[in-house]
Protein backbone atom coordinates (compact mmCIF):
# COMPACT_ATOMS: atom_id res chain seq x y z
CA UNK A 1 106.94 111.27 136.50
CA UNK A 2 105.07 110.48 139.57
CA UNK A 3 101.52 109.99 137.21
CA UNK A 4 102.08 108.64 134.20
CA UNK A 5 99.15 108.45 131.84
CA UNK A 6 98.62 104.27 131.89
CA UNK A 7 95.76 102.21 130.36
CA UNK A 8 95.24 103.83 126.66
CA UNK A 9 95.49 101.06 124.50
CA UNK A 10 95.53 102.45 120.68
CA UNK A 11 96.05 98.95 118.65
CA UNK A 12 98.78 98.55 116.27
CA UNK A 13 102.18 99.43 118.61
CA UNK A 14 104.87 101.54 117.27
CA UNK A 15 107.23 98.21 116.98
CA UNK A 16 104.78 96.79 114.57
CA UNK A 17 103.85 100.03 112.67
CA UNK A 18 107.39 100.57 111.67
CA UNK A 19 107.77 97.11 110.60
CA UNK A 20 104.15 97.30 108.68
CA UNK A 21 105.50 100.32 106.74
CA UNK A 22 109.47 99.33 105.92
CA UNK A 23 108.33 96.03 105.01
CA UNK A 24 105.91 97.76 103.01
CA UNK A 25 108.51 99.77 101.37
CA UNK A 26 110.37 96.72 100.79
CA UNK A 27 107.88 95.06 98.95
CA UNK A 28 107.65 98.00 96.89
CA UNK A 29 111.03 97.75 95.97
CA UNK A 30 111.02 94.00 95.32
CA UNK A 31 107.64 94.80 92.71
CA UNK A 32 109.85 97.93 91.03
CA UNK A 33 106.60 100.24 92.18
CA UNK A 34 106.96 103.67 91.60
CA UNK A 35 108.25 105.58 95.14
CA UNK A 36 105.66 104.94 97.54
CA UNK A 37 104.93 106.59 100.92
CA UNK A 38 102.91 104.62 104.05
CA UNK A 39 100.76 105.65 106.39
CA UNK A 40 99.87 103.49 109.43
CA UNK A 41 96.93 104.74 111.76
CA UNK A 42 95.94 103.24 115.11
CA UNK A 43 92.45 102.37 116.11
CA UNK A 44 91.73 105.64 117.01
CA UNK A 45 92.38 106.98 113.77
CA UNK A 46 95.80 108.78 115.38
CA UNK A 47 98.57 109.00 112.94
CA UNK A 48 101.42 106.15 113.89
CA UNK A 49 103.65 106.43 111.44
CA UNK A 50 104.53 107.83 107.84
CA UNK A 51 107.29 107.02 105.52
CA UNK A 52 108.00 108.68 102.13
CA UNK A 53 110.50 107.45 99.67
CA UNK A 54 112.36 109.74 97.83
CA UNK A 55 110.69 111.09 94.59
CA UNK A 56 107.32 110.91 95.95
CA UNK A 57 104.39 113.85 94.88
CA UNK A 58 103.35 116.23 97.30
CA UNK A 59 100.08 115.08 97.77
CA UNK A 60 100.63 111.23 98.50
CA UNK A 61 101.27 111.79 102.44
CA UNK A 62 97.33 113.07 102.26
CA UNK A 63 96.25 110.51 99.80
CA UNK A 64 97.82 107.82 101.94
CA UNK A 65 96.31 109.10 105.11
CA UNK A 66 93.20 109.37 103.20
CA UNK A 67 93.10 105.52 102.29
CA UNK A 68 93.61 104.38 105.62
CA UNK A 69 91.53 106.88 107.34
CA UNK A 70 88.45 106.32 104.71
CA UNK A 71 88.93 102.70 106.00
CA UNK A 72 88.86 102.99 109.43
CA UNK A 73 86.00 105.97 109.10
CA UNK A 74 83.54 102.68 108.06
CA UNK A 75 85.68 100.10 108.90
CA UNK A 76 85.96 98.61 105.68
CA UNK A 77 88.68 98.04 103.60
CA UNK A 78 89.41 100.21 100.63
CA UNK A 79 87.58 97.52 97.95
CA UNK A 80 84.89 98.13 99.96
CA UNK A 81 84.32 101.49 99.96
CA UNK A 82 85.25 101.53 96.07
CA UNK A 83 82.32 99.61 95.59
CA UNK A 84 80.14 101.53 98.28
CA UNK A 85 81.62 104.72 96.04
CA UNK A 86 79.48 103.31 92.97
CA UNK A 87 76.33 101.77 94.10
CA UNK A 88 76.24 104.85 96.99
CA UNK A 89 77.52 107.71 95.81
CA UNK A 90 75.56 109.80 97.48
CA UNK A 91 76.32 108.47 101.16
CA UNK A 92 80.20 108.29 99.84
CA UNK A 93 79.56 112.01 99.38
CA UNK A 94 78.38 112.78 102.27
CA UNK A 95 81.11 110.67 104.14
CA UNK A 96 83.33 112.10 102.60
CA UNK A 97 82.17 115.88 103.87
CA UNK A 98 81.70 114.41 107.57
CA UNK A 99 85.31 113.24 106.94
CA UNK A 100 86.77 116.51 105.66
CA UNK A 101 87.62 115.64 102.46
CA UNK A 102 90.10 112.97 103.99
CA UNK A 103 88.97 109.80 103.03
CA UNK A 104 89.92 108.20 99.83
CA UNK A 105 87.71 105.06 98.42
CA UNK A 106 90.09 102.80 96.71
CA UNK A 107 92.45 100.34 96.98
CA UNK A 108 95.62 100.88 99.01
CA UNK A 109 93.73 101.45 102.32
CA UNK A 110 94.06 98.12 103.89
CA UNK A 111 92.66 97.32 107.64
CA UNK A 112 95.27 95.88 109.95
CA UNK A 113 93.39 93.25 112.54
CA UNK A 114 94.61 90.39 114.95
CA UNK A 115 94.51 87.27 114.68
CA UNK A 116 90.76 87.68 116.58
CA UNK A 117 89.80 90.09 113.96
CA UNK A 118 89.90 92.54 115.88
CA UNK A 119 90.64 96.07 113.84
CA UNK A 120 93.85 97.36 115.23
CA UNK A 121 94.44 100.37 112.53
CA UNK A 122 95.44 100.43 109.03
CA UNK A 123 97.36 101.19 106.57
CA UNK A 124 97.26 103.71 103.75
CA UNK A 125 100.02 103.42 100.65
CA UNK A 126 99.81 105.98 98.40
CA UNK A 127 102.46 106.24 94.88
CA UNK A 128 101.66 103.69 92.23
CA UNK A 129 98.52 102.15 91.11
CA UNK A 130 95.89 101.48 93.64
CA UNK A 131 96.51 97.51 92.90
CA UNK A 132 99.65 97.61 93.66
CA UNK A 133 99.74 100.45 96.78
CA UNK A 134 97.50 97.43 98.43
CA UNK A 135 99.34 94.87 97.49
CA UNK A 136 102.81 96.04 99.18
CA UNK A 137 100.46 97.36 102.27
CA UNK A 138 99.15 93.68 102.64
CA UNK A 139 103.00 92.21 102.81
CA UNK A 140 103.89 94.91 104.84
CA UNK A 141 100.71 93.57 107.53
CA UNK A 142 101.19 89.86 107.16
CA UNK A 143 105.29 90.94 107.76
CA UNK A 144 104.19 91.81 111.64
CA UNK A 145 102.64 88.58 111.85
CA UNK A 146 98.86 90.47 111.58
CA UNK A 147 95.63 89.91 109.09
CA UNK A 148 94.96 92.12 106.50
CA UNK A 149 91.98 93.44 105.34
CA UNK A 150 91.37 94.79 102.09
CA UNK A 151 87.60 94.78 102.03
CA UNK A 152 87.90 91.84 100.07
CA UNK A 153 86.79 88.62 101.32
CA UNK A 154 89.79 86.51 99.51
């Protein structure tokens, strides 16, 4: 190709996105969660990757996508917005019409950032209870050697 496109930088690489969302998986499997499916976006919001185990619900590919693309809509973590969701729930409305319908506030969408804090994506897990979903998306981040963020400052 004598042009190639060169210079888009779009965060989280494919090389740690797959390992984010098997090692997410795994984790899953290790806490006996219900079938889960992941959903790693880059900065820009783009779709990286998507795995879903067998015996997942037809809806939690969108209700992943929708916890990690709530969080990097405000570029908060998914405890966050939850709380945002309560004490504001008429911006959460109306970010949630700017958004299509596509963001989800709750646990499970987790911010992936470097070790500069810089946001590089993040991660939506969608299959079990919200607790959980986050908790397997944080083990799958910290397995790529990167800092979750769960809107949670601990």
């Amino acid at each position: 190709m004598p042009n190639p496109p060169i210079g888009f930088q779009h965060g989280v690489t494919l090389d740690q996105a797959q390992r984010i969302a098997t090692a997410s998986l795994e984790e899953g499997r290790r806490l006996n969660l219900a079938p889960l499916t992941v959903v790693v976006l880059d900065s820009a919001g783009q779709l990286k990757v998507v795995l879903k185990e067998d015996g997942c619900s037809l809806l939690r590919p969108a209700i992943a996508h929708g916890k990690a693309f709530g969080a990097m809509g405000l570029g908060f973590g998914g405890r966050e917005l939850a709380r945002r969701s309560q004490g504001m729930p008429g911006f959460m409305n109306a970010f949630s019409d700017l958004a299509g319908g596509a963001a989800v506030p709750v646990p499970g969408g987790v911010l992936i950032r470097d070790s500069q804090g810089t946001i590089l994506g993040a991660v939506g897990i969608s299959g079990d209870l919200s607790d959980k979903d986050e908790a397997a998306a944080v083990a799958g981040i910290r397995s790529a050697g990167l800092t979750p963020d769960t809107g949670d400052d601990a």
